[in-house]
C-alpha atoms as a PDB file:
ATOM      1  CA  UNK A   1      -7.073   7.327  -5.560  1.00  0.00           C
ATOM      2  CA  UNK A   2      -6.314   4.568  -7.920  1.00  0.00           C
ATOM      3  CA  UNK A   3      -2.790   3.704  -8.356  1.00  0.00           C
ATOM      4  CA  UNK A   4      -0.619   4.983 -11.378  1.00  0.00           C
ATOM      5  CA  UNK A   5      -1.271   3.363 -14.725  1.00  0.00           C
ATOM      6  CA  UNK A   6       2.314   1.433 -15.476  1.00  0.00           C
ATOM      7  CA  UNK A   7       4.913   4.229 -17.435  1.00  0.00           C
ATOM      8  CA  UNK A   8       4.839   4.088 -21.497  1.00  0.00           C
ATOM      9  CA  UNK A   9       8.143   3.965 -22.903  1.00  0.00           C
ATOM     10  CA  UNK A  10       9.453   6.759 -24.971  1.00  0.00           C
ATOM     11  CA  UNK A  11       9.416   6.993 -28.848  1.00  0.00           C
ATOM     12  CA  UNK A  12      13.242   6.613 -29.258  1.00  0.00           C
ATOM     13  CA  UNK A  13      13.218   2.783 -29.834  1.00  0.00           C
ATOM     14  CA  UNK A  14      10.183   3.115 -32.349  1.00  0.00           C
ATOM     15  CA  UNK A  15      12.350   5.651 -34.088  1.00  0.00           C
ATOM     16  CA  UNK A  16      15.526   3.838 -34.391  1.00  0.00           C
ATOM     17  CA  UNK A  17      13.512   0.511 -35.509  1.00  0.00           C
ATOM     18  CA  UNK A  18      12.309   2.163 -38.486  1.00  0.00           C
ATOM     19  CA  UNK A  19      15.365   3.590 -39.494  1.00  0.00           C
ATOM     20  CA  UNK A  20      16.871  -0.086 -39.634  1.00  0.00           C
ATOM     21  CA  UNK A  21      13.599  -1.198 -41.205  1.00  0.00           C
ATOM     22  CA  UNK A  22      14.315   1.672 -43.980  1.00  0.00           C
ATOM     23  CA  UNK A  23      17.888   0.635 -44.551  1.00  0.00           C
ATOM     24  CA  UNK A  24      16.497  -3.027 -45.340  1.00  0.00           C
ATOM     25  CA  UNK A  25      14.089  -2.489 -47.334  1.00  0.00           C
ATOM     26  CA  UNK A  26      16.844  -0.225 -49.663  1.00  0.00           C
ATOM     27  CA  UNK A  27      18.987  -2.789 -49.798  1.00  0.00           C
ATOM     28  CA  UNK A  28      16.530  -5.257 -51.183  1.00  0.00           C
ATOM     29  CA  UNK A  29      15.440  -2.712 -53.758  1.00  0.00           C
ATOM     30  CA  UNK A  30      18.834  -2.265 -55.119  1.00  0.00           C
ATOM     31  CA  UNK A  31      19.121  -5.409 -57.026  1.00  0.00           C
ATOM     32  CA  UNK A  32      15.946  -6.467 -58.402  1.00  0.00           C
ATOM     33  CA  UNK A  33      17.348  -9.342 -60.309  1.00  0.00           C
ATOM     34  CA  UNK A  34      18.472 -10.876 -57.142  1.00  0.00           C
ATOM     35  CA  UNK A  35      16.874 -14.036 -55.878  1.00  0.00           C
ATOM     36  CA  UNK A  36      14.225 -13.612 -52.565  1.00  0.00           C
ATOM     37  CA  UNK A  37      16.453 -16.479 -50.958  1.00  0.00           C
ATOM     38  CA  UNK A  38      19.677 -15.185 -51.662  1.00  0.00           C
ATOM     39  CA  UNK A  39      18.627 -11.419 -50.381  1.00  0.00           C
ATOM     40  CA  UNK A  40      17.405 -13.389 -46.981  1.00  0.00           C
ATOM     41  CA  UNK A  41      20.317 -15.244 -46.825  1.00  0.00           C
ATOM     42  CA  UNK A  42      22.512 -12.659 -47.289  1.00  0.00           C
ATOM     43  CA  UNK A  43      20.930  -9.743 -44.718  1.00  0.00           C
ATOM     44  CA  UNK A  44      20.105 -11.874 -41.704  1.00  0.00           C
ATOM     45  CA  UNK A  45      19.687  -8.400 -39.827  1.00  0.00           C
ATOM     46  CA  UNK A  46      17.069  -7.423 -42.198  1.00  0.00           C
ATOM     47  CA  UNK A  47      14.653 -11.362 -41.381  1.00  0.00           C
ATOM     48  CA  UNK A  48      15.558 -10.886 -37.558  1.00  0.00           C
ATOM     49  CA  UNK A  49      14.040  -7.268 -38.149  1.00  0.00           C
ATOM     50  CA  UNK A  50      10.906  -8.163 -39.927  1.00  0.00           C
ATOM     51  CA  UNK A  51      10.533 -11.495 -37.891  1.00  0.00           C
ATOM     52  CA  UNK A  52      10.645  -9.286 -34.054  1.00  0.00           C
ATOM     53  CA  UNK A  53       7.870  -7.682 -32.590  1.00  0.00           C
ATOM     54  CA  UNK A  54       7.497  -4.257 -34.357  1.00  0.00           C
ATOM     55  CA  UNK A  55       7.440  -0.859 -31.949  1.00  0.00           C
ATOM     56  CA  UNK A  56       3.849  -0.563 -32.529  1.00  0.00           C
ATOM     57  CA  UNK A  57       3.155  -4.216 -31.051  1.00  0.00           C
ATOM     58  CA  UNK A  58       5.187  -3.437 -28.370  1.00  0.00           C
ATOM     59  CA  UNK A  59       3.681  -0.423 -27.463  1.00  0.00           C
ATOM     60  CA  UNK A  60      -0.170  -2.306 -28.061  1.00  0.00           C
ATOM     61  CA  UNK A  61       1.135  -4.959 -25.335  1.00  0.00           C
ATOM     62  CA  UNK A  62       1.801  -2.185 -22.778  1.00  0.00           C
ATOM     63  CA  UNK A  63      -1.447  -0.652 -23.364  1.00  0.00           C
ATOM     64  CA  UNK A  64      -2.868  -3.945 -22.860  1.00  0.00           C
ATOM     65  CA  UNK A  65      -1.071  -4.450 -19.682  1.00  0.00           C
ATOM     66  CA  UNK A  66      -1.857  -0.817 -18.588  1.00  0.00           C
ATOM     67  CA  UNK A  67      -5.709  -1.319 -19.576  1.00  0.00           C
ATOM     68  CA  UNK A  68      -5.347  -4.527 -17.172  1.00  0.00           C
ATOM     69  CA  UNK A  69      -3.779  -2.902 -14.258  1.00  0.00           C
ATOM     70  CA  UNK A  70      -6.719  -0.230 -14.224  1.00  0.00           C
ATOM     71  CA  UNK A  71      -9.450  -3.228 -14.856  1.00  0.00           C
ATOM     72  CA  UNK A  72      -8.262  -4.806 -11.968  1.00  0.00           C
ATOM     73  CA  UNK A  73      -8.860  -1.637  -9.850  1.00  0.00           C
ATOM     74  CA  UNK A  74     -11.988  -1.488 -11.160  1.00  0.00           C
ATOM     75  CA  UNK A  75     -13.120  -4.620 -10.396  1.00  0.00           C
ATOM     76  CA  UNK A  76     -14.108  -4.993 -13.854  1.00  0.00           C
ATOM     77  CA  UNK A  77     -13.954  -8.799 -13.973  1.00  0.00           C
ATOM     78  CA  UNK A  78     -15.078  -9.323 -17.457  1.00  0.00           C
ATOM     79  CA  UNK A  79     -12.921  -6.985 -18.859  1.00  0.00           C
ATOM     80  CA  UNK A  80      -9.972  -8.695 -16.866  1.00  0.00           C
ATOM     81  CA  UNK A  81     -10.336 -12.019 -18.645  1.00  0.00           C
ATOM     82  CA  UNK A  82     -11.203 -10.010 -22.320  1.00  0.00           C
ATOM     83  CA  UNK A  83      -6.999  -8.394 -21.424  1.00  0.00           C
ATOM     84  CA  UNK A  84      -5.740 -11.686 -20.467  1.00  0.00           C
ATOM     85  CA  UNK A  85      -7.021 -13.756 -23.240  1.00  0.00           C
ATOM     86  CA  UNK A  86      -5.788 -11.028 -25.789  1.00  0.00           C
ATOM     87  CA  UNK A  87      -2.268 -11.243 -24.195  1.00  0.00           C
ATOM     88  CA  UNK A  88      -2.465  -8.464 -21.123  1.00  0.00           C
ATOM     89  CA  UNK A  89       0.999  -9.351 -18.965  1.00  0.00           C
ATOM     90  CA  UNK A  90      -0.744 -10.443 -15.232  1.00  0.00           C
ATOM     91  CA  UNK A  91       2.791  -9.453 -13.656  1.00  0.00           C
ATOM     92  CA  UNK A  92       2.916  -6.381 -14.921  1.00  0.00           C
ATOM     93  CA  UNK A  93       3.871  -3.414 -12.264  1.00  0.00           C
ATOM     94  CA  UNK A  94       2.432  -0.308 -11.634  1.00  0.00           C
ATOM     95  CA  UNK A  95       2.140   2.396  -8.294  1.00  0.00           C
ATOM     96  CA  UNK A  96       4.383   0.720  -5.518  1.00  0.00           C
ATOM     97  CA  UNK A  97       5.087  -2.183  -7.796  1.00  0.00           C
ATOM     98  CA  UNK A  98       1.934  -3.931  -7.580  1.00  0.00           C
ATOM     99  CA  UNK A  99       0.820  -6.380  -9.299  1.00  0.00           C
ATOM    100  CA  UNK A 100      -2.560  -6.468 -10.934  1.00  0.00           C
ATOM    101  CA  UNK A 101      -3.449  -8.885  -8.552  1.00  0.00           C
ATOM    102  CA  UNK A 102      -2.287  -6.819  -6.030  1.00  0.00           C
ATOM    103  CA  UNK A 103      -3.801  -3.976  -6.482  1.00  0.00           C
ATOM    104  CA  UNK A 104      -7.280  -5.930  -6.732  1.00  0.00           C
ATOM    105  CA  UNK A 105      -6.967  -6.835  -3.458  1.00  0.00           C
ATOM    106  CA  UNK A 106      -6.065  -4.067  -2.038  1.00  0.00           C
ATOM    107  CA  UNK A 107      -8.750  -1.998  -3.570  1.00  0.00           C
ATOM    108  CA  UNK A 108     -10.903  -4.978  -2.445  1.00  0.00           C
ATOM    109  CA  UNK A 109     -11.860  -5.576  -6.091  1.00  0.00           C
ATOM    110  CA  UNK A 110     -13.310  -9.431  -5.168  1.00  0.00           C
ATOM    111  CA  UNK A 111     -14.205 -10.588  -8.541  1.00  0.00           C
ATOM    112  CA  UNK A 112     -10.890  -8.861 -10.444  1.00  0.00           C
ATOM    113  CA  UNK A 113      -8.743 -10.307  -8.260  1.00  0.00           C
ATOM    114  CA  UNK A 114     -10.500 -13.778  -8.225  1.00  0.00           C
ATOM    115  CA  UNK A 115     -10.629 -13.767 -11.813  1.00  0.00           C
ATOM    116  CA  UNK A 116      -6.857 -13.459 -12.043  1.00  0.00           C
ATOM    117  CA  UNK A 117      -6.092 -15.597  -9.503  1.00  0.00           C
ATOM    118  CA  UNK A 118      -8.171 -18.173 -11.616  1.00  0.00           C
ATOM    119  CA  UNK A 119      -6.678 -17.612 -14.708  1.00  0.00           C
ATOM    120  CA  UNK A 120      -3.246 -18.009 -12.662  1.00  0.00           C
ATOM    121  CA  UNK A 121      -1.590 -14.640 -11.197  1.00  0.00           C
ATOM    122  CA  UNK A 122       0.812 -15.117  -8.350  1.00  0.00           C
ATOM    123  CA  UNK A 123      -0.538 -15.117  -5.871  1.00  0.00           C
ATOM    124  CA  UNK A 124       2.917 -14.579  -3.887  1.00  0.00           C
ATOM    125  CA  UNK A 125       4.216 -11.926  -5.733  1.00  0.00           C
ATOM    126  CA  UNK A 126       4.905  -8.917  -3.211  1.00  0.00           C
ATOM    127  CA  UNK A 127       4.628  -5.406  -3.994  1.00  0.00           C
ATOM    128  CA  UNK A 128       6.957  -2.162  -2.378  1.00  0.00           C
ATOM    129  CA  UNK A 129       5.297  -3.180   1.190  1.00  0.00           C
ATOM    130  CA  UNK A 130       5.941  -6.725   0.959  1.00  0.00           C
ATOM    131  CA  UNK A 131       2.171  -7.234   1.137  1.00  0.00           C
ATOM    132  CA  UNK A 132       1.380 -10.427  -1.456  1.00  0.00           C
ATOM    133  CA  UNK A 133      -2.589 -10.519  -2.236  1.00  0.00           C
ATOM    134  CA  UNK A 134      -2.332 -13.790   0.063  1.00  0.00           C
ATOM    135  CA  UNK A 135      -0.576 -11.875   2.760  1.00  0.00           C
ATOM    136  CA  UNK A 136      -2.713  -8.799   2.595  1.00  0.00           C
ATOM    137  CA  UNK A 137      -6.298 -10.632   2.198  1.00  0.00           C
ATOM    138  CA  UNK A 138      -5.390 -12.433   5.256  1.00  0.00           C
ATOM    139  CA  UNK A 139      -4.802  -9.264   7.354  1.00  0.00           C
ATOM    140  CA  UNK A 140      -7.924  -7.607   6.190  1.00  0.00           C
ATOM    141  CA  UNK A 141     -10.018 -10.388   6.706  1.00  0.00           C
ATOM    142  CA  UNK A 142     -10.515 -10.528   2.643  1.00  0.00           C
ATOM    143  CA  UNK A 143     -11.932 -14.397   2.917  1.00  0.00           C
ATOM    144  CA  UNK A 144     -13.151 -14.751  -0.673  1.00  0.00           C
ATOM    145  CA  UNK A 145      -9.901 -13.775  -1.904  1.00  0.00           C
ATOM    146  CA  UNK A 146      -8.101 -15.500   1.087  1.00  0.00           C
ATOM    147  CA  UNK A 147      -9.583 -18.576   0.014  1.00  0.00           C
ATOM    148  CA  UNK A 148      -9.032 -17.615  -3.803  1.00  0.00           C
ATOM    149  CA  UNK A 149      -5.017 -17.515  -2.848  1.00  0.00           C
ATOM    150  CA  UNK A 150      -5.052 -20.377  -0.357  1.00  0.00           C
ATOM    151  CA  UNK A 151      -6.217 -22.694  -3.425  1.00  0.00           C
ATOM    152  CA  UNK A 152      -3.767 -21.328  -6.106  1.00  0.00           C
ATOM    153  CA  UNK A 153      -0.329 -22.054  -4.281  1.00  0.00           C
ATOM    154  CA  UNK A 154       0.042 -18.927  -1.331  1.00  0.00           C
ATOM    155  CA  UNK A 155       2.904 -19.430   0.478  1.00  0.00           C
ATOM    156  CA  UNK A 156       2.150 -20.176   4.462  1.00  0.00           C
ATOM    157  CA  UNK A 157       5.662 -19.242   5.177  1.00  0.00           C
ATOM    158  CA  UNK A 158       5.426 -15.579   3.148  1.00  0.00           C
ATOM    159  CA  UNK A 159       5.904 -12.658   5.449  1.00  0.00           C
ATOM    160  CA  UNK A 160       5.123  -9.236   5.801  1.00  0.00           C
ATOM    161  CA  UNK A 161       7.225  -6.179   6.402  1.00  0.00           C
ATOM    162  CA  UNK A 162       6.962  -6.611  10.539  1.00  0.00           C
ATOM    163  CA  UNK A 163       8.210 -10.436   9.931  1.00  0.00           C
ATOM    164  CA  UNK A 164       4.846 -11.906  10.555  1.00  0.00           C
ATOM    165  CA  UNK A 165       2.304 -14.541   8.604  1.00  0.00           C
ATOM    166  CA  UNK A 166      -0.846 -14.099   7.974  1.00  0.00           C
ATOM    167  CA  UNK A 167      -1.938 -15.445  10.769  1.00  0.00           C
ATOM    168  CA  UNK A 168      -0.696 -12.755  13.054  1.00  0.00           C
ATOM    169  CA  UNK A 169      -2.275  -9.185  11.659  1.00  0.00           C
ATOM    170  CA  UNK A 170      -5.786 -11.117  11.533  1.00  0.00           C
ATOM    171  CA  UNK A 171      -5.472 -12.383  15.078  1.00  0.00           C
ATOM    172  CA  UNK A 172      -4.811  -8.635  15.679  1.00  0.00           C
ATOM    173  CA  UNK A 173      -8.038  -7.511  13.979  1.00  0.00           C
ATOM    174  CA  UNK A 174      -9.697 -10.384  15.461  1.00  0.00           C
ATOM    175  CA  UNK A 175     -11.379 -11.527  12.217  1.00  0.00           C
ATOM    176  CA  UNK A 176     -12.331 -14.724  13.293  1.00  0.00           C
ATOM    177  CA  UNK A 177     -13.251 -16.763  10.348  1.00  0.00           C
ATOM    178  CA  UNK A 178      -9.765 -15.780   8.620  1.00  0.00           C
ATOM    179  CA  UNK A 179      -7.980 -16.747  11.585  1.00  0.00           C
ATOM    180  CA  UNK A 180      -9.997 -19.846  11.645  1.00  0.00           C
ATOM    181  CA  UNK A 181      -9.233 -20.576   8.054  1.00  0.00           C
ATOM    182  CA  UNK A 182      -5.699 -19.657   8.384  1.00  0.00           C
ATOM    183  CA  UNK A 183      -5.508 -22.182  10.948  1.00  0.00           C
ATOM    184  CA  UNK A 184      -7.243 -24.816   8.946  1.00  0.00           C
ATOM    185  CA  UNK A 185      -4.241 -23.954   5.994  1.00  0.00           C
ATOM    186  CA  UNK A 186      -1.503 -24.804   8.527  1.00  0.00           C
ATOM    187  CA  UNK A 187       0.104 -21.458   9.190  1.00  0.00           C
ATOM    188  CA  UNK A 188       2.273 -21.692  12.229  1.00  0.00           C
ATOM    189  CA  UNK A 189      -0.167 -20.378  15.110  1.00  0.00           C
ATOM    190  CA  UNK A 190       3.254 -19.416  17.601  1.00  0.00           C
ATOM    191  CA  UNK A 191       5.433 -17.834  15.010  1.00  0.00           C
ATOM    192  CA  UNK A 192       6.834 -14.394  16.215  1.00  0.00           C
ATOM    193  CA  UNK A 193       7.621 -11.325  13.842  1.00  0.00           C
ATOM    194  CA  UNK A 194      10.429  -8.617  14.855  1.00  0.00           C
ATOM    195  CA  UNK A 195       8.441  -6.663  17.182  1.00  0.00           C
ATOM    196  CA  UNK A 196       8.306 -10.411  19.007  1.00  0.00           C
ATOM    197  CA  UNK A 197       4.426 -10.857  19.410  1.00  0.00           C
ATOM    198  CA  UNK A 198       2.583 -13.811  17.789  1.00  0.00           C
ATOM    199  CA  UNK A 199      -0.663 -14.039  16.825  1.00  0.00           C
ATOM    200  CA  UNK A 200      -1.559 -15.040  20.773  1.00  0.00           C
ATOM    201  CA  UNK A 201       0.125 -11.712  21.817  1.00  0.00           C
ATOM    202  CA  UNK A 202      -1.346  -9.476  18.953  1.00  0.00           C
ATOM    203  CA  UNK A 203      -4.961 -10.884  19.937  1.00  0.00           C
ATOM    204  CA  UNK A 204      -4.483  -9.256  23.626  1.00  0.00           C
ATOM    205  CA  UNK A 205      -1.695  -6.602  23.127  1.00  0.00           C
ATOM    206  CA  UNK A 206      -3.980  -4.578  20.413  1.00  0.00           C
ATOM    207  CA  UNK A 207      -7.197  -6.673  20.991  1.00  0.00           C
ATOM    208  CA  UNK A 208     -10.011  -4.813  23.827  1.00  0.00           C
ATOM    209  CA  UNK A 209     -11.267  -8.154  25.237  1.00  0.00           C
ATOM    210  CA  UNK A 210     -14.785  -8.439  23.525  1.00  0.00           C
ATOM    211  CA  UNK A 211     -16.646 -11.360  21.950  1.00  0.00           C
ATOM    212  CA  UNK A 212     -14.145 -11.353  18.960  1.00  0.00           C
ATOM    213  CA  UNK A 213     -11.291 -11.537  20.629  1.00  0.00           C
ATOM    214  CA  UNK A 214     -12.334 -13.833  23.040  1.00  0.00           C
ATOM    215  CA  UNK A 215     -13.192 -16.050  19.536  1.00  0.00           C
ATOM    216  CA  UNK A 216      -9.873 -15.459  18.277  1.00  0.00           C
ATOM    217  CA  UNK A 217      -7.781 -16.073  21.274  1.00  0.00           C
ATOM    218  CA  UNK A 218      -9.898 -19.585  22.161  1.00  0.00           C
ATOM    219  CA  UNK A 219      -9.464 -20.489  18.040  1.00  0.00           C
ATOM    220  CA  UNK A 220      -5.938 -19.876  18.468  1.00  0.00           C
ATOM    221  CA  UNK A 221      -4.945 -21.627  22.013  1.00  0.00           C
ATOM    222  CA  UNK A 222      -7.136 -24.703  20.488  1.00  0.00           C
ATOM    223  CA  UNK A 223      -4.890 -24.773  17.886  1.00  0.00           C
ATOM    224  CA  UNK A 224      -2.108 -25.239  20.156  1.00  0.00           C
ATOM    225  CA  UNK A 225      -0.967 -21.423  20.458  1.00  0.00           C
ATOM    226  CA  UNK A 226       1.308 -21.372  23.521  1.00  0.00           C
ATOM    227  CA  UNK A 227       0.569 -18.932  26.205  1.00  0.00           C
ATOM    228  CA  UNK A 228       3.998 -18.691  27.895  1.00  0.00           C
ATOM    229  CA  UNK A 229       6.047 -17.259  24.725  1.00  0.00           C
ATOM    230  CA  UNK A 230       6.648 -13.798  25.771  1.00  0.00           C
ATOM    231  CA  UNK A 231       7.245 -10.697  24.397  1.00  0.00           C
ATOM    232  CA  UNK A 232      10.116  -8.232  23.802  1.00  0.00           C
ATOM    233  CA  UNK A 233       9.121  -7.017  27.300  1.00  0.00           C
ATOM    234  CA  UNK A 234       9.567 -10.057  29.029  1.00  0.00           C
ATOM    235  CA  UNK A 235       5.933 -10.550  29.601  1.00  0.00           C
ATOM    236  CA  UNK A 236       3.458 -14.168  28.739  1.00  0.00           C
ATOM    237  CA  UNK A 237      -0.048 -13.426  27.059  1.00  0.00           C
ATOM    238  CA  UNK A 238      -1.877 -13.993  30.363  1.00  0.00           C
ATOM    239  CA  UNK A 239       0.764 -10.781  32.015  1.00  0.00           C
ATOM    240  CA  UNK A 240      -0.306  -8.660  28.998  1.00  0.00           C
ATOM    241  CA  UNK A 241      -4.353  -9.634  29.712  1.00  0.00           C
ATOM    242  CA  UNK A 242      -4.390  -9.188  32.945  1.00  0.00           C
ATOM    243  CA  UNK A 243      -2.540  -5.808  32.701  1.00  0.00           C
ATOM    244  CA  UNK A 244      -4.906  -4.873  30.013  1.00  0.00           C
ATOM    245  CA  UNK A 245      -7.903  -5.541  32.350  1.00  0.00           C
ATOM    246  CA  UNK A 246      -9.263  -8.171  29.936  1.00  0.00           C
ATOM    247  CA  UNK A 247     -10.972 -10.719  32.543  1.00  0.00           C
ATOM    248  CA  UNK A 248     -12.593 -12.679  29.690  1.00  0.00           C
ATOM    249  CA  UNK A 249      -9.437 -13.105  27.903  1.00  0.00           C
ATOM    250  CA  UNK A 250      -7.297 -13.795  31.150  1.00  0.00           C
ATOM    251  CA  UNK A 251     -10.061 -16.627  32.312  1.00  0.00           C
ATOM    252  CA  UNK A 252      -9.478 -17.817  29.190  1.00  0.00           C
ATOM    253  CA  UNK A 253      -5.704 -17.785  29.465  1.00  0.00           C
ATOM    254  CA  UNK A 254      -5.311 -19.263  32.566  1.00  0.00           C
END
């Protein structure tokens, strides 16, 4: 289901604008010998009126950033630079206060989301979840748009809900080439999160042992993971393996 289109405001202000507008316009028609300069001079409210954004452009802007929002979801890349160029708000919120940009991702709408990153979306900004596009691409193994983020300013240090980078929900997934790229960004390889696993622990605790997580876990201790931070339990990586039965993993561990 795509996510809500962002909420149009109600007719009130429109109404109340014109009624202002109205009472202007009267009082310039009143005097017709007065001067244009004097009239402006003399009902500032009426030039601040006439010099603001009207109701209707206000409510064109939101339909621009609403059109946006549902572009993004679409993957509709072309369409995505057409809203932006014409003004579309890139921040704008919608369902769970995501972002455009956010909502590409997680729809994995690749060329959307690069082409806002490109034309220079946040790529930090979190929705409801906490989930960034940087933070999210990197747990779902989302490389194009990984890289995308990585180039336009993420934030290594960003978290998720569970307190934990990037790093450690692909480690957990075992999607090797994010983890490796990850690594190759800097992201700390033996930060822990609340639940107090790192991306070491995550790769065995929810890992089965098989050829990707045997990648993972010797990408990770090569990048100087340590094996002897232990969990909330008390127990190393190598306790967790060999509990887990995972030979490959615990050769590699010890």
């Amino acid at each position: 289901m795509n996510p809500a289109r962002p909420a149009v405001r109600g007719p009130r202000a429109a109404v109340l604008a014109l009624a202002v507008l109205a009472v202007g316009v009267g009082a310039c028609s009143a005097d017709p010998g007065t001067p244009e300069s004097a009239v402006a001079s003399a009902t500032p409210e009426t030039s601040a009126t006439t010099s603001a954004a009207t109701p209707q452009t206000r409510q064109l802007d939101h339909a621009l950033d609403a059109d946006l929002y549902d572009a993004a979801v679409a993957d509709d890349a072309a369409r995505v630079r057409d809203l932006i160029a014409r003004g579309a708000d890139m921040e704008t919120r919608g369902d769970n206060g995501r972002t455009p940009l956010v909502a590409a991702t997680k729809n994995t709408a690749t060329a959307a989301a690069s082409a806002l990153i490109e034309a220079g979306a946040d790529v930090n900004a979190a929705d409801d979840l906490q989930d960034s596009a940087y933070l999210y691409a990197g747990a779902e193994g989302l490389d194009e748009i990984l890289a995308a983020t990585l180039r336009h300013g993420a934030d290594l240090r960003s978290v998720n809900r569970y307190g934990g980078t990037a790093l450690i929900p692909a480690s957990e997934h075992a999607h090797v080439s994010t983890v490796r790229m990850l690594i190759a960004a800097g992201v700390d390889v033996n930060h822990v999160n609340k639940p107090r696993w790192t991306a070491l622990q995550e790769a065995v605790v929810y890992g089965d042992g098989s050829q990707r997580y045997q990648e993972t876990v010797t990408a990770l201790l090569a990048a100087g993971a340590d094996p002897q931070i232990r969990d909330a339990e008390g127990r190393t990586a190598l306790q967790n393996a060999e509990r887990l039965h995972q030979d490959a993993i615990v050769a590699l561990l010890r």
